[in-house]
Protein backbone atom coordinates (compact mmCIF):
# COMPACT_ATOMS: atom_id res chain seq x y z
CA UNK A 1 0.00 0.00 0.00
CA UNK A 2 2.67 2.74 0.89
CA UNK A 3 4.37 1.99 -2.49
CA UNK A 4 1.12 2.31 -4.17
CA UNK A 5 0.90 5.84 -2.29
CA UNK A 6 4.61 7.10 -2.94
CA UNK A 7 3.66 6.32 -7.04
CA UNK A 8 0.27 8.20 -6.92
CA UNK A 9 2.46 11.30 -5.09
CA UNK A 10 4.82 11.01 -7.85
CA UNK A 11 2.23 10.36 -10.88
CA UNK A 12 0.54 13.73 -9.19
CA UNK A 13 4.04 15.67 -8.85
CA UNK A 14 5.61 14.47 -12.42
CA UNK A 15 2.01 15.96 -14.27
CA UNK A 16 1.12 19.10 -12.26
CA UNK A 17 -2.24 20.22 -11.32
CA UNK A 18 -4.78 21.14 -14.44
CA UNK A 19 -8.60 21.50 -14.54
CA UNK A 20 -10.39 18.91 -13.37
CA UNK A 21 -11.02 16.40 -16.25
CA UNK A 22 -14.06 14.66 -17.48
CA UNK A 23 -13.86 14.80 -20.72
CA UNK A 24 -12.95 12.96 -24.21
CA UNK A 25 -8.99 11.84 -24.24
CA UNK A 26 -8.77 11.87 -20.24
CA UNK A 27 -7.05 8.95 -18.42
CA UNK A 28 -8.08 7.69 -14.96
CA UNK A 29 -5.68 5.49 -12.89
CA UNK A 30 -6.22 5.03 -9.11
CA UNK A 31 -7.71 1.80 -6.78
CA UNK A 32 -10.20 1.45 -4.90
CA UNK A 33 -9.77 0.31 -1.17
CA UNK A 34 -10.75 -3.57 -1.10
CA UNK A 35 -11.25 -6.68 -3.37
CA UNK A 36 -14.26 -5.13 -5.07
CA UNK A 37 -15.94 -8.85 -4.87
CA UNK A 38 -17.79 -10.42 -2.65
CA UNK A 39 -15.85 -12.13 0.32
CA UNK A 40 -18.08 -14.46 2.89
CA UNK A 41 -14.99 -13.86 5.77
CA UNK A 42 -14.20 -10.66 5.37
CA UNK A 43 -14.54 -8.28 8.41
CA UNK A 44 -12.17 -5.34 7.96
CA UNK A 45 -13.17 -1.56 7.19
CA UNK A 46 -12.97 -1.29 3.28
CA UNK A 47 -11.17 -3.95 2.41
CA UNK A 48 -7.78 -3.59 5.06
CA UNK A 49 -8.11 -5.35 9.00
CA UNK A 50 -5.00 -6.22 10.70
CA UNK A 51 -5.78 -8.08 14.20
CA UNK A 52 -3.26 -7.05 16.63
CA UNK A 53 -3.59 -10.21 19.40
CA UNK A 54 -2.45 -13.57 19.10
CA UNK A 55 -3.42 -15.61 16.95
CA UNK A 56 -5.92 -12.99 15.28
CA UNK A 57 -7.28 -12.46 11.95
CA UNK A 58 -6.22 -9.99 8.52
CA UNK A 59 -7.73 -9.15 5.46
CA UNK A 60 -5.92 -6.71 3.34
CA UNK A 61 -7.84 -6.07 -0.57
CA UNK A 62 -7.20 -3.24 -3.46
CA UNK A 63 -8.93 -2.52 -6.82
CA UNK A 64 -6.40 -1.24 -9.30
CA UNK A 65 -8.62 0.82 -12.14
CA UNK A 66 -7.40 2.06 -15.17
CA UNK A 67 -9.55 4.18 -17.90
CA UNK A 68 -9.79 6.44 -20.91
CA UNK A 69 -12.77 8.63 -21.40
CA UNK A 70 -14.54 7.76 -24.85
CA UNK A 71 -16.50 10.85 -25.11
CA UNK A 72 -16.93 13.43 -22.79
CA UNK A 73 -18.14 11.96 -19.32
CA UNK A 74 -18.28 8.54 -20.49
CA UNK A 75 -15.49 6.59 -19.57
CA UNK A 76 -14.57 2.62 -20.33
CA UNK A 77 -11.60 0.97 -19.01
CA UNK A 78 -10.17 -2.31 -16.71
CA UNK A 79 -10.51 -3.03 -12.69
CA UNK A 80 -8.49 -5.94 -11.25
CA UNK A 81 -9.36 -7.33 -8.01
CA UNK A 82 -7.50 -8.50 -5.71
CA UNK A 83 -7.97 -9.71 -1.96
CA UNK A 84 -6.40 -12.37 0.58
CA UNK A 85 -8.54 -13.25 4.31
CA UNK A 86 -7.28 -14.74 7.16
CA UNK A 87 -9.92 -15.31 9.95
CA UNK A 88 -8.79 -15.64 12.99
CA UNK A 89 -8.09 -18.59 15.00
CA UNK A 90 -9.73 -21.50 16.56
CA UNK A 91 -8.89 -23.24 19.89
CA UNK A 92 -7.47 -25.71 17.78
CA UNK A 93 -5.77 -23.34 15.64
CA UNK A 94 -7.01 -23.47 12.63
CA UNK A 95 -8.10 -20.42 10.54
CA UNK A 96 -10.03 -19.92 7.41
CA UNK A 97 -8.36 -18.57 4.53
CA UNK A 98 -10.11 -16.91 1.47
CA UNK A 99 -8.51 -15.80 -1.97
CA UNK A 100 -10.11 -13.64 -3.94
CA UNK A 101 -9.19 -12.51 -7.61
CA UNK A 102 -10.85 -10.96 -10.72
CA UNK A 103 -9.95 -8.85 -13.53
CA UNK A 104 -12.74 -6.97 -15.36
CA UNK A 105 -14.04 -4.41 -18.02
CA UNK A 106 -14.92 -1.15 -16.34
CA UNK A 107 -17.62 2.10 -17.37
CA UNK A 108 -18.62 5.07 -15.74
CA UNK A 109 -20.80 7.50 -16.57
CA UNK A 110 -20.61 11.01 -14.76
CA UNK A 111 -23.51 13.38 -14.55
CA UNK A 112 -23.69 16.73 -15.40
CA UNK A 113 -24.89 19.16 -12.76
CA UNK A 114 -29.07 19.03 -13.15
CA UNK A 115 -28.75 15.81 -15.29
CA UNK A 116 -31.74 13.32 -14.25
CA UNK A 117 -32.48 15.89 -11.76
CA UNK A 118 -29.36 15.26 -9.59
CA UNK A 119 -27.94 18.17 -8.65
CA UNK A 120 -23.93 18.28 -7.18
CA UNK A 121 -23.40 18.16 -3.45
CA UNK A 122 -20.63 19.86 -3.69
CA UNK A 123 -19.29 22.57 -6.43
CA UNK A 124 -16.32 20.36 -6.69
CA UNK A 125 -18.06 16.88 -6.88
CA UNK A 126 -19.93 15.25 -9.26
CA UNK A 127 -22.20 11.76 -9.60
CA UNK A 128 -21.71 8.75 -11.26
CA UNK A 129 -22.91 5.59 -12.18
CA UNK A 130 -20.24 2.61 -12.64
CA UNK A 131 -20.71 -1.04 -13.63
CA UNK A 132 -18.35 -4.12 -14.28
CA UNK A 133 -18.30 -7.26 -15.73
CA UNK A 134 -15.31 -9.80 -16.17
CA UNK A 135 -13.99 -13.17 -14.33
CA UNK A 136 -13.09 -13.43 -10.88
CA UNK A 137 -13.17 -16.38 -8.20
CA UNK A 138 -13.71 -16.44 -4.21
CA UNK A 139 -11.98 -19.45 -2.64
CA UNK A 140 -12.55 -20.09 1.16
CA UNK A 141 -10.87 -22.72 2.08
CA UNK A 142 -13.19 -25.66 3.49
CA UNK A 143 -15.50 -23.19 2.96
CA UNK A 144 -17.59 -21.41 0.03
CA UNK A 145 -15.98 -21.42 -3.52
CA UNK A 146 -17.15 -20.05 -6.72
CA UNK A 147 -15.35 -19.24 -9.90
CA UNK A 148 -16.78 -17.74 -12.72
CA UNK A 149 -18.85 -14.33 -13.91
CA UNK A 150 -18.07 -11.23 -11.95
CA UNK A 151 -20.59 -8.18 -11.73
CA UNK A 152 -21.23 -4.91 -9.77
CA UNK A 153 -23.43 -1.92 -10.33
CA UNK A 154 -23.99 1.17 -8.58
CA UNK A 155 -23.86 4.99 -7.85
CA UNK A 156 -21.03 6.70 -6.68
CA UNK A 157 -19.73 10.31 -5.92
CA UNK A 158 -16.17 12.19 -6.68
CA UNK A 159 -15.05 14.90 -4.88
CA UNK A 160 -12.35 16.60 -6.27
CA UNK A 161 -9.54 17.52 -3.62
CA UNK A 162 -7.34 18.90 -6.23
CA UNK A 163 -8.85 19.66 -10.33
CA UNK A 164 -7.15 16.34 -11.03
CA UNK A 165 -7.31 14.13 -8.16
CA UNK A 166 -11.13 13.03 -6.52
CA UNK A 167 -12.05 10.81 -3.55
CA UNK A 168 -14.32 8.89 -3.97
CA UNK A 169 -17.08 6.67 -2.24
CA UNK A 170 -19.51 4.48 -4.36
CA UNK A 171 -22.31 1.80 -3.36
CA UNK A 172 -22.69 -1.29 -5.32
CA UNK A 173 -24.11 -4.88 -6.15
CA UNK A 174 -21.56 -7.39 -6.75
CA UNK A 175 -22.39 -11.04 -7.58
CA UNK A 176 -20.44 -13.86 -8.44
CA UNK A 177 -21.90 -17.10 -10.35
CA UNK A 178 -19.95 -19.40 -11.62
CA UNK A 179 -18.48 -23.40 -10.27
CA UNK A 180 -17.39 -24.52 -7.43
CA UNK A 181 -19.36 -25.50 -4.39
CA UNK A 182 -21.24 -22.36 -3.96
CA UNK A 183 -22.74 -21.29 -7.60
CA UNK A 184 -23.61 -17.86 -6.55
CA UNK A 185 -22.58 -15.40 -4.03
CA UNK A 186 -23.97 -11.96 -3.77
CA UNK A 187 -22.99 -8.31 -1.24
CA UNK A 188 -23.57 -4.93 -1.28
CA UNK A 189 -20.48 -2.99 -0.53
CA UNK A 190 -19.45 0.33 0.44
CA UNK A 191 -15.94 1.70 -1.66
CA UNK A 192 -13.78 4.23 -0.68
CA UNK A 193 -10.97 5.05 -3.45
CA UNK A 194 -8.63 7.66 -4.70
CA UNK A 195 -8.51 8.27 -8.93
CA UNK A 196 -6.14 11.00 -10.47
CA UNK A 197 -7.33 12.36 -14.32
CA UNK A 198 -4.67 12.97 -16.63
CA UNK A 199 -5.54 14.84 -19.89
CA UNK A 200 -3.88 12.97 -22.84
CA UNK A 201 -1.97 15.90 -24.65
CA UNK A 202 -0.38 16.70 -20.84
CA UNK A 203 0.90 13.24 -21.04
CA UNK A 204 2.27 13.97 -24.44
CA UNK A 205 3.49 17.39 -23.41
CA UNK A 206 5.70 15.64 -20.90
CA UNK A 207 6.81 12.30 -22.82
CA UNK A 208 7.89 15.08 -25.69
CA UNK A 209 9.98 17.45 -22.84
């Protein structure tokens, strides 16, 4: 996590600070906090849990996302999911471990102020509606296990902290269905996250310097 936070500082320092960017030839990178998919054992505060006594439990998960903005608002791109649970332990023990991977297609549409009669919270925030769709497997062990078709749909809001860099909190259905002994598994879950918006002819400005 802290390198993942020293390489946003330096994607943010390397590119300067424009106008906040929602528009056609803009790049997104960030994560979200957490797997992104549903997790049966998982306990922790968006996605990260660290048990401090003996013999207790972790779960540490991040969403890389990566996107490009097709026309103006409308954005398409790639989320991978990743995610690793350790409960804690028995008497005995034993603990129960859970995997969890994915990688899938990404879109996100933001709203304009007054669009659908949503108005911004905030002058510097704005709405959205995201949805995904791709391959990813939850694998507790002696436990529940599927492996197969990823989803998740919901709203979400961006503030913008700096014109190019938003928090950002979303709500969403995720459900898994696929094999294993468990063919479907289904959460709603809360996202906190951190995306940075890169205009496409600043990136070329700097790769030509």
């Amino acid at each position: 996590m802290k390198k993942i936070l020293i390489t946003l500082v330096f994607v943010i320092g390397a590119f300067g600070v424009g106008h906040a960017q929602l528009q056609e030839g803009t790049w997104m990178l960030g994560s979200d906090l957490g797997s992104g998919i549903i997790s049966p054992a998982s306990s922790g505060l968006f996605g990260f849990n660290f048990g401090l006594n003996e013999g207790a439990g972790f779960n540490v998960g991040i969403s890389p996302k990566l996107g490009y903005f097709v026309s103006d608002n409308f954005l398409l791109g790639a989320v991978a999911n990743l995610g690793f649970t350790k409960s804690a332990e028995a008497s005995n023990g034993d603990a129960v471990k859970t995997t969890i991977y994915g990688i899938q297609a990404l879109s996100r549409y933001y709203l304009s102020p007054g669009e659908a009669g949503i108005d911004n919270l905030l002058n510097s925030g704005r709405f959205f509606v995201e949805g995904n769709a791709g391959i990813a497997g939850v694998n507790v062990k002696d436990g529940p296990t599927t492996n197969g078709f990823a989803f998740g749909v919901g709203p979400g809001y961006s503030y913008f902290v700096t014109p190019n860099v938003a928090l950002e909190t979303s709500l969403k259905y995720n459900g898994l269905v696929g094999g294993g002994n468990t063919t479907y598994q289904n959460s709603l879950g809360l996202n906190l996250g951190i995306q940075i918006f890169l205009p496409s002819s600043e990136i070329d400005d700097r790769i030509n310097e």
